[in-house]
N, C-alpha and C. Protein backbone atom coordinates (compact mmCIF):
# COMPACT_ATOMS: atom_id res chain seq x y z
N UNK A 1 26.01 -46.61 -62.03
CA UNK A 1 25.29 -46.05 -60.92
C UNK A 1 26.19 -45.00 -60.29
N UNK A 2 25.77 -43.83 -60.43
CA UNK A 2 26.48 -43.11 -59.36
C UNK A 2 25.30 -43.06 -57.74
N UNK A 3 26.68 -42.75 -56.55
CA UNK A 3 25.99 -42.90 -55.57
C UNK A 3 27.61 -42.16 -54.46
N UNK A 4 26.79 -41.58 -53.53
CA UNK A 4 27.28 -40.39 -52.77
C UNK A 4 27.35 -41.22 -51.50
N UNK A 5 28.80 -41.72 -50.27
CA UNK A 5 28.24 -41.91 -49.18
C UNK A 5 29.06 -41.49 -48.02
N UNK A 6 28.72 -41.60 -46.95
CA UNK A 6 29.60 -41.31 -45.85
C UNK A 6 29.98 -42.90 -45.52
N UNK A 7 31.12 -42.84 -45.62
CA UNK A 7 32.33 -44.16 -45.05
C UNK A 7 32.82 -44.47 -44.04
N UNK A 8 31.80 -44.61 -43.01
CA UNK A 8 31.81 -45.40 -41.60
C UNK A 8 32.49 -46.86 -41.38
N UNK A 9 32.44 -47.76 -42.52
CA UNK A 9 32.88 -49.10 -42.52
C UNK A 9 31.55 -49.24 -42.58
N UNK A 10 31.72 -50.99 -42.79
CA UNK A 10 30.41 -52.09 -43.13
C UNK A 10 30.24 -52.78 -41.91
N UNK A 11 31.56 -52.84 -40.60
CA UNK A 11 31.31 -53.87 -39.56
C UNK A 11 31.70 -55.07 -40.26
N UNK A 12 30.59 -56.02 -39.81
CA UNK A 12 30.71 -57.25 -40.18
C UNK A 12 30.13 -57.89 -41.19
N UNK A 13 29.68 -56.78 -42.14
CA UNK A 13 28.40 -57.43 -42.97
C UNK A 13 29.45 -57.44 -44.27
N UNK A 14 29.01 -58.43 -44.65
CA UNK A 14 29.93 -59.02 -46.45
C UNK A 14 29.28 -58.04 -47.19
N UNK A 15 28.05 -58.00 -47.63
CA UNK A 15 27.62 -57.62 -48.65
C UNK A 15 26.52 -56.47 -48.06
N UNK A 16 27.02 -55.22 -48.15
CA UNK A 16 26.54 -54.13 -47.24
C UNK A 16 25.02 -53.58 -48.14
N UNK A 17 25.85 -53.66 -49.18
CA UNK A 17 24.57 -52.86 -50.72
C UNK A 17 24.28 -53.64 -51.47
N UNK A 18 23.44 -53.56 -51.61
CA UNK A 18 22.66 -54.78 -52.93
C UNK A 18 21.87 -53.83 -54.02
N UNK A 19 21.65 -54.27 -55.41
CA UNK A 19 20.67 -53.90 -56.25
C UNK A 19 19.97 -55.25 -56.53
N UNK A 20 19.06 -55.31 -56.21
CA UNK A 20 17.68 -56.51 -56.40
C UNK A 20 18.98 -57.86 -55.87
N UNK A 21 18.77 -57.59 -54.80
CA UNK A 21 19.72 -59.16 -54.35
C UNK A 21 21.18 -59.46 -54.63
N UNK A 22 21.92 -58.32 -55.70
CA UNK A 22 22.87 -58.03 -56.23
C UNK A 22 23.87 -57.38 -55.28
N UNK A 23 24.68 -57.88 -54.88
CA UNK A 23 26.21 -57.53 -54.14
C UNK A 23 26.49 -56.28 -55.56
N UNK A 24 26.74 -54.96 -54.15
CA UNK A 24 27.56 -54.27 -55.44
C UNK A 24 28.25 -53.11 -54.37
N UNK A 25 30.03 -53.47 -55.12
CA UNK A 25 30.76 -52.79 -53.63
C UNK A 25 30.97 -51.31 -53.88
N UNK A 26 30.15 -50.48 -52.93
CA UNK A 26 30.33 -49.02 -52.36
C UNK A 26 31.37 -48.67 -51.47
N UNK A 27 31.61 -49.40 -50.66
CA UNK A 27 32.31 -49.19 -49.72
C UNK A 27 33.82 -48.84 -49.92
N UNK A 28 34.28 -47.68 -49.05
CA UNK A 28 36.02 -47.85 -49.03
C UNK A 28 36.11 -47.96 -47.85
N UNK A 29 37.67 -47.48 -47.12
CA UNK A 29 38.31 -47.79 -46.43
C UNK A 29 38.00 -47.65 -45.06
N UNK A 30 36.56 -47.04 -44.78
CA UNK A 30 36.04 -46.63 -44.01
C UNK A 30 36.39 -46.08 -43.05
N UNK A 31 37.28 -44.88 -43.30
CA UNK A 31 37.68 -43.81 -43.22
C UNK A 31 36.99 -42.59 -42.47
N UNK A 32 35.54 -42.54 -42.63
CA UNK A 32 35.17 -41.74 -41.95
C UNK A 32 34.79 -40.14 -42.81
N UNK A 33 34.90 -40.67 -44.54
CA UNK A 33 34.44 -39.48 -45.21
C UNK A 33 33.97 -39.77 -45.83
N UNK A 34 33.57 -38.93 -47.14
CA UNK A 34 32.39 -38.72 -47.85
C UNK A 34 33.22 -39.21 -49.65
N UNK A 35 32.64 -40.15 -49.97
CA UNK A 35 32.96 -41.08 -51.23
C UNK A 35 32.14 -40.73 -51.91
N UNK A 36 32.14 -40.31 -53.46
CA UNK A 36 31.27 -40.29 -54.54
C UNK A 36 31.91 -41.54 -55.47
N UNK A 37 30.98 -42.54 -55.36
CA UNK A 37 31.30 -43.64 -56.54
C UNK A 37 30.73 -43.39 -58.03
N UNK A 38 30.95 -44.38 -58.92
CA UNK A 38 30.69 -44.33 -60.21
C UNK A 38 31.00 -45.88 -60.61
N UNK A 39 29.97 -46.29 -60.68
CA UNK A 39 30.33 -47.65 -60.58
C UNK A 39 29.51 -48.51 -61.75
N UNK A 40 29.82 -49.54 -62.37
CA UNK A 40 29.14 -49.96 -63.66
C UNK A 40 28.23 -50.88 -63.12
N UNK A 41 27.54 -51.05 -63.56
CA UNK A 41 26.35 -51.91 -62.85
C UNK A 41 26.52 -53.16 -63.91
N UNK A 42 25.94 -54.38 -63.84
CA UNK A 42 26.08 -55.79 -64.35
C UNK A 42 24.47 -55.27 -65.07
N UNK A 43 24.33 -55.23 -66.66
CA UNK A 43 22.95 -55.14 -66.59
C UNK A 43 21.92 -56.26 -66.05
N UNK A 44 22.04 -57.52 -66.17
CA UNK A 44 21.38 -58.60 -65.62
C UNK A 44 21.32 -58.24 -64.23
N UNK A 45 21.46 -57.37 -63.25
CA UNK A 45 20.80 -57.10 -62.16
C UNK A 45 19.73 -55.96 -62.07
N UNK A 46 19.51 -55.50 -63.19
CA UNK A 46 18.33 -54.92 -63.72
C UNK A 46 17.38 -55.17 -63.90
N UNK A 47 15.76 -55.13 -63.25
CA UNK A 47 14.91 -55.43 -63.72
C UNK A 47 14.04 -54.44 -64.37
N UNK A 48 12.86 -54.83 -65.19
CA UNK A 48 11.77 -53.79 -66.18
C UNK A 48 11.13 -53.88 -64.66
N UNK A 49 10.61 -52.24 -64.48
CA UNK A 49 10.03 -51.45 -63.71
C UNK A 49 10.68 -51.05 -62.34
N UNK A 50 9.91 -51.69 -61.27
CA UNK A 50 11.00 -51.39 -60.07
C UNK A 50 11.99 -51.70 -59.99
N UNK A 51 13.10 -51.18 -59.02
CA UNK A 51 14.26 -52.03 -58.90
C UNK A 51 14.55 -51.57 -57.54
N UNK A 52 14.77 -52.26 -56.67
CA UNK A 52 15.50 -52.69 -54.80
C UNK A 52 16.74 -52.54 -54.38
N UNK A 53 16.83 -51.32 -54.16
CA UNK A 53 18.30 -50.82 -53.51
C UNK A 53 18.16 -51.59 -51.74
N UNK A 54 18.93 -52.07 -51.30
CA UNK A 54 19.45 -52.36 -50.10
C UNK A 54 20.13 -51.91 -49.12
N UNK A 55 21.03 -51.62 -47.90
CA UNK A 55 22.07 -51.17 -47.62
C UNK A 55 22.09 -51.61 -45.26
N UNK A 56 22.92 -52.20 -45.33
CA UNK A 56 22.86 -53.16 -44.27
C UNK A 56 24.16 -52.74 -43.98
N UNK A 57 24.54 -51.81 -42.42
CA UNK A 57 25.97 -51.82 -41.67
C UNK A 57 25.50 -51.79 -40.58
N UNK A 58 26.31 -52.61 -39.87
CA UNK A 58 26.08 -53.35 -38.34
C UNK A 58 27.47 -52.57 -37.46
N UNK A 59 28.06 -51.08 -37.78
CA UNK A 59 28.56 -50.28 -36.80
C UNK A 59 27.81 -49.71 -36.07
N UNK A 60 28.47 -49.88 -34.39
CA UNK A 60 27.62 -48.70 -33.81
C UNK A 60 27.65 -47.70 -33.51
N UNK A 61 28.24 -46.42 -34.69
CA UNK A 61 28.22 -45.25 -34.90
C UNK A 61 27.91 -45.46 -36.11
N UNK A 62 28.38 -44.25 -36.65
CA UNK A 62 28.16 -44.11 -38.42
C UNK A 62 29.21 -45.24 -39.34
N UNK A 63 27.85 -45.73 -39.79
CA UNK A 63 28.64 -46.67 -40.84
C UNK A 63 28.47 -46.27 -42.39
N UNK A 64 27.99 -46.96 -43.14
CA UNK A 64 27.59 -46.56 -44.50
C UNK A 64 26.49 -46.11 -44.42
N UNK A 65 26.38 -44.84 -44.90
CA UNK A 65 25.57 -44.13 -45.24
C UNK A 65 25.04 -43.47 -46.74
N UNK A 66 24.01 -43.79 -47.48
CA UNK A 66 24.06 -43.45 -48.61
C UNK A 66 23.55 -41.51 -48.11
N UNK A 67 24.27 -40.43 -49.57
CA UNK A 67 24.08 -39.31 -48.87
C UNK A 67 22.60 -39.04 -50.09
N UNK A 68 21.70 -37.98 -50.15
CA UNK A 68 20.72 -37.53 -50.43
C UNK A 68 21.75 -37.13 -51.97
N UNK A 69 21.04 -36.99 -52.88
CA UNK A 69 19.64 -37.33 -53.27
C UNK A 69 19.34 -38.81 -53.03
N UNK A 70 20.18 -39.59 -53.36
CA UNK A 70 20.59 -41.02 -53.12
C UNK A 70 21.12 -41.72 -54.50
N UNK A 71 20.88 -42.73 -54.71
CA UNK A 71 21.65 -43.54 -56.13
C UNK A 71 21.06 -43.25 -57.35
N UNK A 72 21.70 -42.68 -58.18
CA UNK A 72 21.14 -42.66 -59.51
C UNK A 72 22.09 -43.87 -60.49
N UNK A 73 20.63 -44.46 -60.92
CA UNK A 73 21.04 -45.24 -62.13
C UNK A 73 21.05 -44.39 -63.63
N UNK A 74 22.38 -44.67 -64.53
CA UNK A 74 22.26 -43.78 -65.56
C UNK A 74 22.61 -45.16 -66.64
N UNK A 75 20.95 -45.44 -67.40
CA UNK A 75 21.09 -46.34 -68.01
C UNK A 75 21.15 -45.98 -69.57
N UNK A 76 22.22 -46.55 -70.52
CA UNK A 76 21.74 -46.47 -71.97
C UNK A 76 21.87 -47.51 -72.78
N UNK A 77 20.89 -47.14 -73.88
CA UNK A 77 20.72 -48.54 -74.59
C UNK A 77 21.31 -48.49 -75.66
């Protein structure tokens, strides 16, 4: 999965990003800049057709922010 974000911190939340119920860590040091990840995804958190991005930070300024376009999954078989 690549995915673009601004790095506010998570606060207090454990598990900030999810894919379908799936913990999957974006986050750095929360720093206050702009992170491009690249990150391998577990295929078993994959499902056939839709799939449920999440994203939960309990700062009260800027926390995690995913940036536009938003997450691309780059899947091969």
């Amino acid at each position: 999965m690549h995915v673009i974000i601004w790095d506010g911190g998570c606060g207090n939340v454990e598990n900030p990003f999810k894919l379908n119920g799936n913990p999957v860590s974006i986050v750095g040091e929360g720093r206050h800049d702009v992170i491009y990840r690249k990150i391998e995804i577990d295929p078993s958190f994959l499902r056939k057709g839709t799939n449920e991005i999440s994203l939960l930070s309990d700062t009260e300024h800027h926390g995690i922010e995913v940036l536009l376009p938003g997450p691309a999954l780059v899947v091969r078989i």
